[in-house]
Protein backbone atom coordinates (compact mmCIF):
# COMPACT_ATOMS: atom_id res chain seq x y z
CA UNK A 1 229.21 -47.42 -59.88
CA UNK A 2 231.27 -50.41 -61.18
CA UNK A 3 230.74 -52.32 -63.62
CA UNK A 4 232.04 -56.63 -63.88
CA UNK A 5 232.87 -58.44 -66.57
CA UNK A 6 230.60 -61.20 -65.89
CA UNK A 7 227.38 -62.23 -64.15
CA UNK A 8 228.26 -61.99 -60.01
CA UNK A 9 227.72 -65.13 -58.32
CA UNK A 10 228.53 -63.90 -54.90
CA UNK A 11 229.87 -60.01 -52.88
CA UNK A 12 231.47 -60.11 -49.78
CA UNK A 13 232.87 -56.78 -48.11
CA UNK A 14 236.51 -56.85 -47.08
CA UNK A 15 236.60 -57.02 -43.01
CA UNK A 16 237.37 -53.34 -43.22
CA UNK A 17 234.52 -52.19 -45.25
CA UNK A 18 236.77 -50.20 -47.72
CA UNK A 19 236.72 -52.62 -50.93
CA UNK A 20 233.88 -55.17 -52.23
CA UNK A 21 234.80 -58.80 -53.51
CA UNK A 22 233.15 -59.67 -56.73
CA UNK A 23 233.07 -63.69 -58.02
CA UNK A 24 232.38 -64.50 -60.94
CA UNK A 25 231.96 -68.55 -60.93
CA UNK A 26 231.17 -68.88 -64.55
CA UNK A 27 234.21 -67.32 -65.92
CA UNK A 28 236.64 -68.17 -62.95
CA UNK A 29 237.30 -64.31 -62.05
CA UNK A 30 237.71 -62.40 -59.15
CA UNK A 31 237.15 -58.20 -59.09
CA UNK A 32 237.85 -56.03 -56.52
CA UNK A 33 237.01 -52.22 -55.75
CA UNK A 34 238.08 -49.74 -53.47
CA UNK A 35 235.65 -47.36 -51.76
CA UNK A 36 238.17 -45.25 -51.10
CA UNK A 37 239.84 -45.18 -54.29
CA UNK A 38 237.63 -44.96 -57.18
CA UNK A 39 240.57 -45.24 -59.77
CA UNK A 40 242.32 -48.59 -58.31
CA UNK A 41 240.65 -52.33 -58.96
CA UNK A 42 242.44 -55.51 -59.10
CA UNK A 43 241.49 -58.59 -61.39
CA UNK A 44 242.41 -62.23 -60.28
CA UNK A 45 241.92 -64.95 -62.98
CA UNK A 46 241.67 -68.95 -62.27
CA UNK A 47 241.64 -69.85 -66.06
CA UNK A 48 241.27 -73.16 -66.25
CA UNK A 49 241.35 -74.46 -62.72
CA UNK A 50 237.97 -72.75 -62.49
CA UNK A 51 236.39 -71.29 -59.23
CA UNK A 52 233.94 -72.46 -56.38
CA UNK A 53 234.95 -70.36 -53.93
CA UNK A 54 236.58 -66.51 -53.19
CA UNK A 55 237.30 -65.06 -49.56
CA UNK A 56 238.82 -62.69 -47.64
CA UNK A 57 241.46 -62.98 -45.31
CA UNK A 58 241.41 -61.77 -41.86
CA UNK A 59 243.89 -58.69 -42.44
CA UNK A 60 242.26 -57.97 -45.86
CA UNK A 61 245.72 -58.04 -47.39
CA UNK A 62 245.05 -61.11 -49.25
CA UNK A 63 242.13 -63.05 -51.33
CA UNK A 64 241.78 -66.65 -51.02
CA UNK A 65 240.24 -68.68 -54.21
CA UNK A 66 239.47 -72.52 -54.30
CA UNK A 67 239.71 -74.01 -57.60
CA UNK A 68 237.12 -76.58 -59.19
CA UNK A 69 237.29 -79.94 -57.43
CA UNK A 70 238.90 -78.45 -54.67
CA UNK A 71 242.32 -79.12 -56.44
CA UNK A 72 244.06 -76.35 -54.32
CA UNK A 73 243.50 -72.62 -52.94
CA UNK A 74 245.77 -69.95 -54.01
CA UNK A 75 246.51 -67.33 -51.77
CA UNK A 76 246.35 -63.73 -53.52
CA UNK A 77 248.37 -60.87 -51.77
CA UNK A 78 247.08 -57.76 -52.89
CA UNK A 79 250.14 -55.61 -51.42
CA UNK A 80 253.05 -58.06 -52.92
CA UNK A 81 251.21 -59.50 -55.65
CA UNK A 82 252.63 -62.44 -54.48
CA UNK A 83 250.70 -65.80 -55.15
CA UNK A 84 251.25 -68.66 -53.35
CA UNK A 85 249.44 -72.64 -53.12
CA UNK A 86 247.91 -74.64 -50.38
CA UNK A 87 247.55 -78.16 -51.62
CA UNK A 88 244.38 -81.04 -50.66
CA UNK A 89 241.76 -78.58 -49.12
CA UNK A 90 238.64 -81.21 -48.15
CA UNK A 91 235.99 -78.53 -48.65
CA UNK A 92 235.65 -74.67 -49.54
CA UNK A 93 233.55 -72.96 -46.63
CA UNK A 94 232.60 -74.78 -44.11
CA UNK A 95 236.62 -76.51 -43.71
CA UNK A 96 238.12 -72.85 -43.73
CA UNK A 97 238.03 -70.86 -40.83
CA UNK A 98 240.42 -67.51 -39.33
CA UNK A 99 240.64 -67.54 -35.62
CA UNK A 100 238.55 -64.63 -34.08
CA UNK A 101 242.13 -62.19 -33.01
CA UNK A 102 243.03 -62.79 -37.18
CA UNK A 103 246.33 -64.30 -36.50
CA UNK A 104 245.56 -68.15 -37.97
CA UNK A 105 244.26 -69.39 -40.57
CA UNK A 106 242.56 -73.37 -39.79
CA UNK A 107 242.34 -75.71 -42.92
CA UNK A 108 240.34 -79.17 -43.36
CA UNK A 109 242.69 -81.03 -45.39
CA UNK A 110 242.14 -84.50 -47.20
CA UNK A 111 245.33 -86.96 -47.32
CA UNK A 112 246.01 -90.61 -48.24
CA UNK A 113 241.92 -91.04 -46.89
CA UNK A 114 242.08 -89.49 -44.07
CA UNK A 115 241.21 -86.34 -42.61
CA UNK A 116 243.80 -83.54 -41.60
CA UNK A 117 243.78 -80.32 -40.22
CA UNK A 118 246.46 -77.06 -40.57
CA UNK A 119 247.16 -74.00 -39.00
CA UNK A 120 248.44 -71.38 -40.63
CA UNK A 121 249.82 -67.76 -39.99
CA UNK A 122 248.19 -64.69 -41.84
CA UNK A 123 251.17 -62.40 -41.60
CA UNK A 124 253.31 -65.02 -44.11
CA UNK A 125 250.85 -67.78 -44.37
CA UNK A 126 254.14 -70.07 -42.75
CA UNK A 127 252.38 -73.54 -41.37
CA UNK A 128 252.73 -73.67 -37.68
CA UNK A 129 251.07 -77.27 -37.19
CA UNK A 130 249.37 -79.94 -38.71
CA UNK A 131 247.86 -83.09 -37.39
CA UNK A 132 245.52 -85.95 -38.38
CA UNK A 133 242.07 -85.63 -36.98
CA UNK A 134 239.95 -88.41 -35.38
CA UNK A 135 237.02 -88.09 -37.39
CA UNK A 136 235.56 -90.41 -40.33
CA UNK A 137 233.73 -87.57 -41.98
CA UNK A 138 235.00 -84.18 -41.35
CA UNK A 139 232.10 -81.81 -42.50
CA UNK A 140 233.07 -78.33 -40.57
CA UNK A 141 235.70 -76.32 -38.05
CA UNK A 142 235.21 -73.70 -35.87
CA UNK A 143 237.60 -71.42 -33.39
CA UNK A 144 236.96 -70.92 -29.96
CA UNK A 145 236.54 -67.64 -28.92
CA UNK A 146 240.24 -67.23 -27.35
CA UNK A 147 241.92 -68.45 -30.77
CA UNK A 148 243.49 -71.64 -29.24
CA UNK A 149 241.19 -74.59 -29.15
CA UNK A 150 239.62 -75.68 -32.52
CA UNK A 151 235.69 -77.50 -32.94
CA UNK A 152 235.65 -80.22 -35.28
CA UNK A 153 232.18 -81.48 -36.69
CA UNK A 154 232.18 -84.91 -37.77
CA UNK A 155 229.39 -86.43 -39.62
CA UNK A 156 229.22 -90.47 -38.54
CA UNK A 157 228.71 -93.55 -40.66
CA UNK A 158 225.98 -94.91 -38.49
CA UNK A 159 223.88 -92.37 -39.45
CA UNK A 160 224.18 -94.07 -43.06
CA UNK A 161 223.13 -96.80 -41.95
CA UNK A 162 219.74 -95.62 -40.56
CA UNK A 163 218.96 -94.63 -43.40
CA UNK A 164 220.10 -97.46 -45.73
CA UNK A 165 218.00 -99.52 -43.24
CA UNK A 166 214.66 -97.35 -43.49
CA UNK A 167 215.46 -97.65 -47.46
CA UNK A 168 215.47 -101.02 -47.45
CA UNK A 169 212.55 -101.62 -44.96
CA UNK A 170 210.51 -99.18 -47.94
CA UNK A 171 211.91 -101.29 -50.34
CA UNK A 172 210.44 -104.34 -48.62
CA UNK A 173 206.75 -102.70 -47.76
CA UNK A 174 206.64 -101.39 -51.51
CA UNK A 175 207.52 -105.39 -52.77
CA UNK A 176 204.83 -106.95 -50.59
CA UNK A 177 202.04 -104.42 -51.73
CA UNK A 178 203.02 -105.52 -55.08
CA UNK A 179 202.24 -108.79 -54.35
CA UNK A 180 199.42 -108.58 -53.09
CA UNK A 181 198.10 -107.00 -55.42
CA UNK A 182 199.17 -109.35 -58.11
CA UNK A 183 197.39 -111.62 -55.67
CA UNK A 184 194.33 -109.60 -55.92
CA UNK A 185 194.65 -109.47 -59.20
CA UNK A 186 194.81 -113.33 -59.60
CA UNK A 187 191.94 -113.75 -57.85
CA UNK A 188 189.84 -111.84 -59.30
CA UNK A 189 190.89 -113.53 -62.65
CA UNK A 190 190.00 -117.12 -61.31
CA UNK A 191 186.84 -116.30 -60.16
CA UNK A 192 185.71 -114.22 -63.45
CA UNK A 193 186.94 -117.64 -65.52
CA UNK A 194 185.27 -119.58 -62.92
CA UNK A 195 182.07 -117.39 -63.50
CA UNK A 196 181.99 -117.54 -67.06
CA UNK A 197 182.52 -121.75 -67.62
CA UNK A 198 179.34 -121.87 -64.95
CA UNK A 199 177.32 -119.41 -67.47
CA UNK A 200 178.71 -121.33 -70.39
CA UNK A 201 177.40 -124.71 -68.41
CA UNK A 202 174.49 -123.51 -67.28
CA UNK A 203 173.54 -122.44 -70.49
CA UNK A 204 174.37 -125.58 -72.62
CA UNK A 205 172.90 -127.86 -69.89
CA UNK A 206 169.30 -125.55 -70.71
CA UNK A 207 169.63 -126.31 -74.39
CA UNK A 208 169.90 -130.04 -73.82
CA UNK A 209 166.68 -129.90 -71.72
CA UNK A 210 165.02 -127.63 -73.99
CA UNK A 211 166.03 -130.26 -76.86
CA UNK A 212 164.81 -133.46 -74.48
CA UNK A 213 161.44 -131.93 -74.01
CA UNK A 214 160.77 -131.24 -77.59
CA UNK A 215 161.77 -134.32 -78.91
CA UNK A 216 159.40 -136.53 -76.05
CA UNK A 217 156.24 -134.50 -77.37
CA UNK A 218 156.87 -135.41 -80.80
CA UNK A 219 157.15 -138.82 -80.12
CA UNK A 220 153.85 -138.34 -77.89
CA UNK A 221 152.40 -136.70 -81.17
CA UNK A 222 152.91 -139.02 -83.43
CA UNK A 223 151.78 -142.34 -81.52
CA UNK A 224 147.92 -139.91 -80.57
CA UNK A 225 148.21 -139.12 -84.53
C-alpha cells in the first residue's frame, strides 16, 4: 500500500506496468511508485506554476507535467534527474501525442497566433522539425500507424457562425413573442377601459331617465290635485 500526500486527481500506469503515476492537481505534485521496488518513490513538485496535466513518456524514463495556463511542460528524467523546458504548448492532452514505435514525441504549439507543430526525439528530447500548420483552430494530433505521417484536427470558424446565426434567429423569435404579447396585453387593456366607460354610461344615462320620469308625474300630480 502507498500512501499520497494529497487527494489524487488522476493514476496512470507507466507503459511497462512496473510503477503507478499519482497527480495531485490541487497541490501541484507528482508521486511515483515502483512495483518492483517497494522502498524507491520519486516526488516531482510544480510549486507555483501549478499542474493540469502529468504523463508518461513512451520509454517510461521520463514524466511530462504541464503547468497552469499551459505556460510550459517540463520534462522529468527519472534516470538523470535531469529537468528540462518545452516552451508555448497550445493544449495538454489532446495536442501531445508519442508516435506508436516510441521514438517521437508530436507537440501542438501556439506562436505569434498561429498554430505550430514539433517533433521531438525521446532518447534526448533534441527537436528534429517544426513547422506552421494550416489550421485556424488546432484542437487535436494523432500518429499514423507507421510513425511518419501526422493527423491534424482542426475545428473551423464557420461552424461559429452557425451557431451565432441560430442564436440570433432565437434572439429574434423570443423578441417578437414579447411583443405580441405586450400586444395582447394592450388589447385586452383597451377593451376592459372601453367596457367599463360603457357601464359607467349606461348607468348614468338610467339615472337621468329614472330622474325624467319622476319629475313628469309630479308635475301630472299636482295639476289632478
Amino acid at each position: 500500500m502507498f500512501t499520497c500526500l494529497d487527494e489524487i486527481g488522476s493514476i496512470s500506469w507507466s507503459y511497462d506496468s512496473s510503477m503507478v503515476l499519482c497527480a495531485m492537481y490541487k497541490r501541484a505534485v507528482v508521486q511515483i511508485f515502483s512495483i518492483e521496488d517497494l522502498d524507491w518513490s520519486c516526488k516531482i513538485d510544480e510549486g507555483s506554476y501549478g499542474l493540469v496535466s502529468a504523463v508518461w513518456s513512451s520509454d517510461d524514463q521520463s514524466v511530462l507535467t504541464t503547468s497552469e495556463f499551459n505556460l510550459r511542460i517540463t520534462v522529468w528524467s527519472l534516470t538523470t534527474k535531469s529537468v528540462s523546458y518545452i516552451k508555448y504548448p497550445k493544449q495538454a492532452n489532446p495536442g501531445l501525442e508519442f508516435s506508436d514505435d516510441g521514438q517521437f514525441m508530436a507537440l501542438a504549439e501556439r506562436r505569434d497566433f498561429a498554430d505550430f507543430l514539433s517533433v521531438f526525439l525521446v532518447n534526448n528530447w533534441s527537436l528534429t522539425s517544426h513547422f506552421q500548420v494550416e489550421s485556424s483552430n488546432l484542437q487535436a494530433i494523432k500518429w499514423a500507424p507507421d510513425s511518419v505521417t501526422i493527423a491534424v484536427l482542426d475545428k473551423k470558424k464557420k461552424k461559429k457562425k452557425k451557431k451565432k446565426k441560430k442564436k440570433k434567429k432565437k434572439k429574434k423569435k423570443k423578441k417578437k413573442k414579447k411583443k405580441k404579447k405586450k400586444k395582447k396585453k394592450k388589447k385586452a387593456n383597451i377593451r376592459r377601459f372601453s367596457s367599463r366607460i360603457i357601464g359607467s354610461t349606461i348607468h348614468s344615462l338610467k339615472r337621468k331617465m329614472r330622474w325624467r320620469s319622476l319629475h313628469y308625474f309630479d308635475q301630472k300630480d299636482f295639476l289632478q290635485w
